[in-house]
N, C-alpha and C. Protein backbone atom coordinates (compact mmCIF):
# COMPACT_ATOMS: atom_id res chain seq x y z
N UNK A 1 37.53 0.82 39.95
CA UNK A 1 36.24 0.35 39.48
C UNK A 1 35.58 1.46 38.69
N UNK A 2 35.10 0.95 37.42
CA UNK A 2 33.90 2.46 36.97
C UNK A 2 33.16 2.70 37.33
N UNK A 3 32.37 3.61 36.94
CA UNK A 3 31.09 3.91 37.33
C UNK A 3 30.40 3.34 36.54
N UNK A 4 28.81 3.45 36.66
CA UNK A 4 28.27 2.69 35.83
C UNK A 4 27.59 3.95 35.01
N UNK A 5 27.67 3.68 33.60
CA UNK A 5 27.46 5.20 32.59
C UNK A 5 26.12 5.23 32.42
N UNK A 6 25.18 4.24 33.18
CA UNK A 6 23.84 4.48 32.81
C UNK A 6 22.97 5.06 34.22
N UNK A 7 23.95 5.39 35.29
CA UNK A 7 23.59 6.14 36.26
C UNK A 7 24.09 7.83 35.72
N UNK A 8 22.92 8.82 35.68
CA UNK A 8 23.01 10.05 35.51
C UNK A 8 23.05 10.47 36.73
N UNK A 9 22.97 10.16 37.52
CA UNK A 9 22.71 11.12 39.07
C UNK A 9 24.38 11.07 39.38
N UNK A 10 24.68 13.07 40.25
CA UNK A 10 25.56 13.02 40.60
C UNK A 10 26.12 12.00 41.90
N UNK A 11 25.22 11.29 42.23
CA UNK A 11 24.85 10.93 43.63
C UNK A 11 25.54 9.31 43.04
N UNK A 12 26.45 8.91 41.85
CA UNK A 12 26.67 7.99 41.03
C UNK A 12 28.01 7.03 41.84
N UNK A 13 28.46 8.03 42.79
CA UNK A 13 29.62 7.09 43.35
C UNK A 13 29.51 6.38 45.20
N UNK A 14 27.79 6.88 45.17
CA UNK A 14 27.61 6.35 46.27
C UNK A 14 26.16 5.63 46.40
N UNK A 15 25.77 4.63 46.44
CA UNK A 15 24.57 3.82 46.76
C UNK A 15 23.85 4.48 47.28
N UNK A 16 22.66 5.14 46.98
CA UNK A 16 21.57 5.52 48.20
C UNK A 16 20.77 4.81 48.55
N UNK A 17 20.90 3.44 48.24
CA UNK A 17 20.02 2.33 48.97
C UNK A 17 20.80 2.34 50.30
N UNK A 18 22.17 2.02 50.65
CA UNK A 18 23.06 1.88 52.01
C UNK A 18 23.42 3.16 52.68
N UNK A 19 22.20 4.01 52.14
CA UNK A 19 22.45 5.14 53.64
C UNK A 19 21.64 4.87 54.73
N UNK A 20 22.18 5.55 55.59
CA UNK A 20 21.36 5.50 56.75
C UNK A 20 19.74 5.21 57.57
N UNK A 21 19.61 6.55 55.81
CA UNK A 21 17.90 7.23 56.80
C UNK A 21 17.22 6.75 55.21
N UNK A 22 16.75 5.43 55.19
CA UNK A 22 15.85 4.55 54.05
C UNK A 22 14.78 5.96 53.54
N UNK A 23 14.30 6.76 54.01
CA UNK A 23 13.46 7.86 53.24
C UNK A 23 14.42 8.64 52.64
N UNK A 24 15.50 9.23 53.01
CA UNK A 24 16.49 9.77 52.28
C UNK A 24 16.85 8.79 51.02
N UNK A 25 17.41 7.62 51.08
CA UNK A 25 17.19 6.96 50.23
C UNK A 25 15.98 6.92 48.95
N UNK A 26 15.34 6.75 49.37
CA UNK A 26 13.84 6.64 48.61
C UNK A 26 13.98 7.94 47.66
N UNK A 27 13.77 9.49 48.88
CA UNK A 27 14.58 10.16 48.05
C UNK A 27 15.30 10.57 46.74
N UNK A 28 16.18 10.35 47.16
CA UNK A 28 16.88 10.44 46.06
C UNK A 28 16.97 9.55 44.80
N UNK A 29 16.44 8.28 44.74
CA UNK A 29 15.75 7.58 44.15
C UNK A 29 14.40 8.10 42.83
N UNK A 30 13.66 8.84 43.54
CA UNK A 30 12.79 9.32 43.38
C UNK A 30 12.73 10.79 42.63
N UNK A 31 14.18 11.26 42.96
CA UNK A 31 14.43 12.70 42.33
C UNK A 31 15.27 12.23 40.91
N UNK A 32 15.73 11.33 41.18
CA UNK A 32 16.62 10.82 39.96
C UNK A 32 15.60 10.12 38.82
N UNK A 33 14.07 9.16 39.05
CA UNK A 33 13.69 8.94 37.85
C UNK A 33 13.28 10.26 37.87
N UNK A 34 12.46 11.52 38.32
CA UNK A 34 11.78 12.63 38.26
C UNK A 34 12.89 13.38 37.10
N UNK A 35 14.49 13.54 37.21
CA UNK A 35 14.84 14.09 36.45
C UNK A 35 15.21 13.43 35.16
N UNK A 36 15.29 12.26 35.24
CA UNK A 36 15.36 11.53 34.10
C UNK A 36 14.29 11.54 33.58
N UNK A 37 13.07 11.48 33.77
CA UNK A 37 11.78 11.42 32.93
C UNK A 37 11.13 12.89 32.62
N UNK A 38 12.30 14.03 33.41
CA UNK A 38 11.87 15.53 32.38
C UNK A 38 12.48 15.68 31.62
N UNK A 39 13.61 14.76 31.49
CA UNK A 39 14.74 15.10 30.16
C UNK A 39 13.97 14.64 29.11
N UNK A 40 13.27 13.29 29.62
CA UNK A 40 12.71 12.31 28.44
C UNK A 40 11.83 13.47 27.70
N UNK A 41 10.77 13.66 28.41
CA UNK A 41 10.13 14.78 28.23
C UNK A 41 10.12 16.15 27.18
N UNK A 42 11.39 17.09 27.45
CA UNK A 42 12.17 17.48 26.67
C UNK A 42 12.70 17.29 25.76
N UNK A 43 13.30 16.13 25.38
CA UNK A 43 13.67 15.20 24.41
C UNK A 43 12.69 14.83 23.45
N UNK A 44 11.28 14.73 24.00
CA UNK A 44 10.78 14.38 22.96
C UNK A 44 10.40 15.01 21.57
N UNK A 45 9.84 16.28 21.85
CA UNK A 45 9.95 16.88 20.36
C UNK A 45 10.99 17.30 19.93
N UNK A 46 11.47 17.59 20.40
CA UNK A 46 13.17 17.86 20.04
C UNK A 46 13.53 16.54 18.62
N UNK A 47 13.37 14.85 19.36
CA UNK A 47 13.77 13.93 18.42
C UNK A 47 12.76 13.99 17.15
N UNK A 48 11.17 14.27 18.04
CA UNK A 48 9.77 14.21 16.98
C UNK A 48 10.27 14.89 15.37
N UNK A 49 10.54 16.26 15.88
CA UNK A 49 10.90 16.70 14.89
C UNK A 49 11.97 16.76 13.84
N UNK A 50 13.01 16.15 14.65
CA UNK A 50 14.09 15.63 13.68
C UNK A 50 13.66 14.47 12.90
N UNK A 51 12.96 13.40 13.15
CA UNK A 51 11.99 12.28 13.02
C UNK A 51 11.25 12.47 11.68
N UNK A 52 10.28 13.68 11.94
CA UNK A 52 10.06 14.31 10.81
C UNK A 52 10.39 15.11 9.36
N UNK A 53 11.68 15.61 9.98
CA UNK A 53 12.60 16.23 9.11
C UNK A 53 13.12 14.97 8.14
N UNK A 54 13.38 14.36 8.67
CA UNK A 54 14.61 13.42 7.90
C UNK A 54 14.09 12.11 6.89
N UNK A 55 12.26 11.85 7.29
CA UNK A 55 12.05 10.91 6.96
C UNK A 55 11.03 11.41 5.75
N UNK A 56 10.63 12.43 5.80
CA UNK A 56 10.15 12.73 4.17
C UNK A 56 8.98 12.63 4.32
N UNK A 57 8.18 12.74 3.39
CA UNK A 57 6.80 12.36 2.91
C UNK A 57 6.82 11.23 2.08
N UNK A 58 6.14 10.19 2.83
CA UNK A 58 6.08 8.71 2.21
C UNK A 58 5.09 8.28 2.46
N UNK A 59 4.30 7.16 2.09
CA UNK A 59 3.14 6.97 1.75
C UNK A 59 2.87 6.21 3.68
N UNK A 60 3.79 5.67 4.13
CA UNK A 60 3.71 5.16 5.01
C UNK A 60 2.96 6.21 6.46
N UNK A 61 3.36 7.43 5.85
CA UNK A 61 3.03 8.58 7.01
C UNK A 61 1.59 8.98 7.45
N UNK A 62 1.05 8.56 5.76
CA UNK A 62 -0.02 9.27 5.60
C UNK A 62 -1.59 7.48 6.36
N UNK A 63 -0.51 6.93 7.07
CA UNK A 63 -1.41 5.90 7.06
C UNK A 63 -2.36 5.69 8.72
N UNK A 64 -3.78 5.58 8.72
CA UNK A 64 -4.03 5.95 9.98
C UNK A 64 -3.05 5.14 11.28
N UNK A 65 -3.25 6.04 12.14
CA UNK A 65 -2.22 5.69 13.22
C UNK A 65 -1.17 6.11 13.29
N UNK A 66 -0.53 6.31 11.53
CA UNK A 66 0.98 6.20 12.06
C UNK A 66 1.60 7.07 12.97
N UNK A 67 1.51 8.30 12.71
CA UNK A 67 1.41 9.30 13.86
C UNK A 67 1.64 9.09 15.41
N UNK A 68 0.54 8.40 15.47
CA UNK A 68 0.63 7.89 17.07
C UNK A 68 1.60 6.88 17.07
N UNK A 69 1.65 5.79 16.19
CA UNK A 69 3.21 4.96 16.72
C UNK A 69 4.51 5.35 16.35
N UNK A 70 4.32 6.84 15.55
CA UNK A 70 5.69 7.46 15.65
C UNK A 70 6.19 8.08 16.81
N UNK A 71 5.17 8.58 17.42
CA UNK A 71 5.22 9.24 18.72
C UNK A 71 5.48 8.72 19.78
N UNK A 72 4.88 7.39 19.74
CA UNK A 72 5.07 6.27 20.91
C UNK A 72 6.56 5.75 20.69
N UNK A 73 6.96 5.93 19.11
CA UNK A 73 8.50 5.38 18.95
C UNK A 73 9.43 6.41 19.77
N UNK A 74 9.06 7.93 19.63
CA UNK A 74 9.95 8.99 19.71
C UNK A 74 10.17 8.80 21.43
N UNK A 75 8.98 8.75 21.99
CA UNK A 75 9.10 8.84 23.24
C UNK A 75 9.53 7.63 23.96
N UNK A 76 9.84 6.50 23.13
CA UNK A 76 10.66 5.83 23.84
C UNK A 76 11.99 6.22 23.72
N UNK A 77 12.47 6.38 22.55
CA UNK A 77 14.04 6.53 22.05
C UNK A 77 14.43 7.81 22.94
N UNK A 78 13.32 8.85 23.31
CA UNK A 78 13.67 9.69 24.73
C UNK A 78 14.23 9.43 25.71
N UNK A 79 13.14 8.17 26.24
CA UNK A 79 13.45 7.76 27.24
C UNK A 79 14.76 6.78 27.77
N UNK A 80 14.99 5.97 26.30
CA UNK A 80 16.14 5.87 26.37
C UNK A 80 17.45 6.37 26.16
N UNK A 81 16.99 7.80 25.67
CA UNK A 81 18.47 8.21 25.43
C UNK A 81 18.66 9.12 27.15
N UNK A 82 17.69 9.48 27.96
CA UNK A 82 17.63 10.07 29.28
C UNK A 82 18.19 9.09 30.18
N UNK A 83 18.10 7.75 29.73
CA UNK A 83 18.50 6.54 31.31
C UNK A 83 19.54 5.99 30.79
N UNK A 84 20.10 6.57 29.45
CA UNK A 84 21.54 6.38 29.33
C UNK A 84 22.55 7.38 29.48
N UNK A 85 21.69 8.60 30.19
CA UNK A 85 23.33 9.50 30.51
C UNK A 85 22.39 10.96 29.85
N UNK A 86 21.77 10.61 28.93
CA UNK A 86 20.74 12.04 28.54
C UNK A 86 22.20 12.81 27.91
N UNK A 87 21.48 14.26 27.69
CA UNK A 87 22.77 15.18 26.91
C UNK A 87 22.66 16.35 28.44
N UNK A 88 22.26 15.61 29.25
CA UNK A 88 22.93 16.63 30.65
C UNK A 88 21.87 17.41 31.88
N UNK A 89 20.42 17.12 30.94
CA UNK A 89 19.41 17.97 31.68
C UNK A 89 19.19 17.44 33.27
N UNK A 90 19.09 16.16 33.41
CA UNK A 90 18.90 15.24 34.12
C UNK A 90 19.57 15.59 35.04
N UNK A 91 20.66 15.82 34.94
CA UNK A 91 22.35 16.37 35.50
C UNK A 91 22.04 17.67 36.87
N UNK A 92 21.30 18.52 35.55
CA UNK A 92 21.24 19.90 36.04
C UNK A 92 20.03 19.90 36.96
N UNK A 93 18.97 19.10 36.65
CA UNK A 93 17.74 18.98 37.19
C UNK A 93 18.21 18.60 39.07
N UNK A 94 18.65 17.48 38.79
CA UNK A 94 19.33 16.76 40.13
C UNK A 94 20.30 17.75 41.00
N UNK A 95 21.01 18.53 40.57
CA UNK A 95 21.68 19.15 41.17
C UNK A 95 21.24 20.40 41.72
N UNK A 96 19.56 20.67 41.72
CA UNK A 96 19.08 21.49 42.02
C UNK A 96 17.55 20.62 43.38
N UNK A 97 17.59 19.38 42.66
CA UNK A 97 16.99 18.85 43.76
C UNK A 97 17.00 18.55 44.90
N UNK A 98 18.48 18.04 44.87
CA UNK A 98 19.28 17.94 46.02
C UNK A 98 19.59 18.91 47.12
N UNK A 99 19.82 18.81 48.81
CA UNK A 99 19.83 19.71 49.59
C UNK A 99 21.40 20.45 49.61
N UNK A 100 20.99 21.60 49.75
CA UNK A 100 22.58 22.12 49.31
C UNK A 100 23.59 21.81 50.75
N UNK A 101 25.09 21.63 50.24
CA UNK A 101 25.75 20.94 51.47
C UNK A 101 26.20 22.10 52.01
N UNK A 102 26.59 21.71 53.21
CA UNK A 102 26.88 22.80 54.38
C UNK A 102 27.96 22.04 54.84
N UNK A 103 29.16 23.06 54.70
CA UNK A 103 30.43 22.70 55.37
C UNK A 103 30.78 22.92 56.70
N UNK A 104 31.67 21.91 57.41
CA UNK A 104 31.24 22.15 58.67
C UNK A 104 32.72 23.10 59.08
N UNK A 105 32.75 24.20 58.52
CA UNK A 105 33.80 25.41 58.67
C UNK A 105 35.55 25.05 59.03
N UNK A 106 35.55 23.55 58.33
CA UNK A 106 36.76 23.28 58.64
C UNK A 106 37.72 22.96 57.60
């Protein structure tokens, strides 16, 4: 079976709805949009400015608002490029959220 490529969490080959302890669940739930929505975050001027780069000076720019619904565009296309797999932050974020495992010396 695959995985599903729009889960970023390393936590991707096991359900944390069917664990045990439902707050652990919640959990991790909870750490996973948290790192997905700092990637978004990150992402956003990052795209803003490519956004800007590429599209020139056109009469359309200079028109009130546009600004703000470019921004509102950028930060979605963030957000969707973060809840589709992101370029990894999400990744790194989570793997620091998480409690570190302890082997049981065997």
């Amino acid at each position: 079976m695959l995985s599903d490529p729009m889960n970023v969490s390393p936590s991707a080959s096991r359900n944390p709805l069917t664990t045990a302890d439902p707050a652990a669940a919640k959990a991790v739930l909870k750490n996973e949009k948290a790192a997905r929505d700092f990637e978004a975050l990150l992402l956003t001027p990052v795209l803003d400015a490519l956004q800007k780069t590429f599209a020139g000076d056109s009469k359309d720019a200079k028109t009130p608002g546009a600004s703000d619904y470019r921004l509102m565009a950028t930060q979605a296309l963030a957000q969707s490029i973060a809840a589709g797999g992101g370029i990894g932050i999400a990744q790194l974020v989570l793997r620091h959220l998480q409690p570190p495992k302890v082997s049981d010396g065997g």
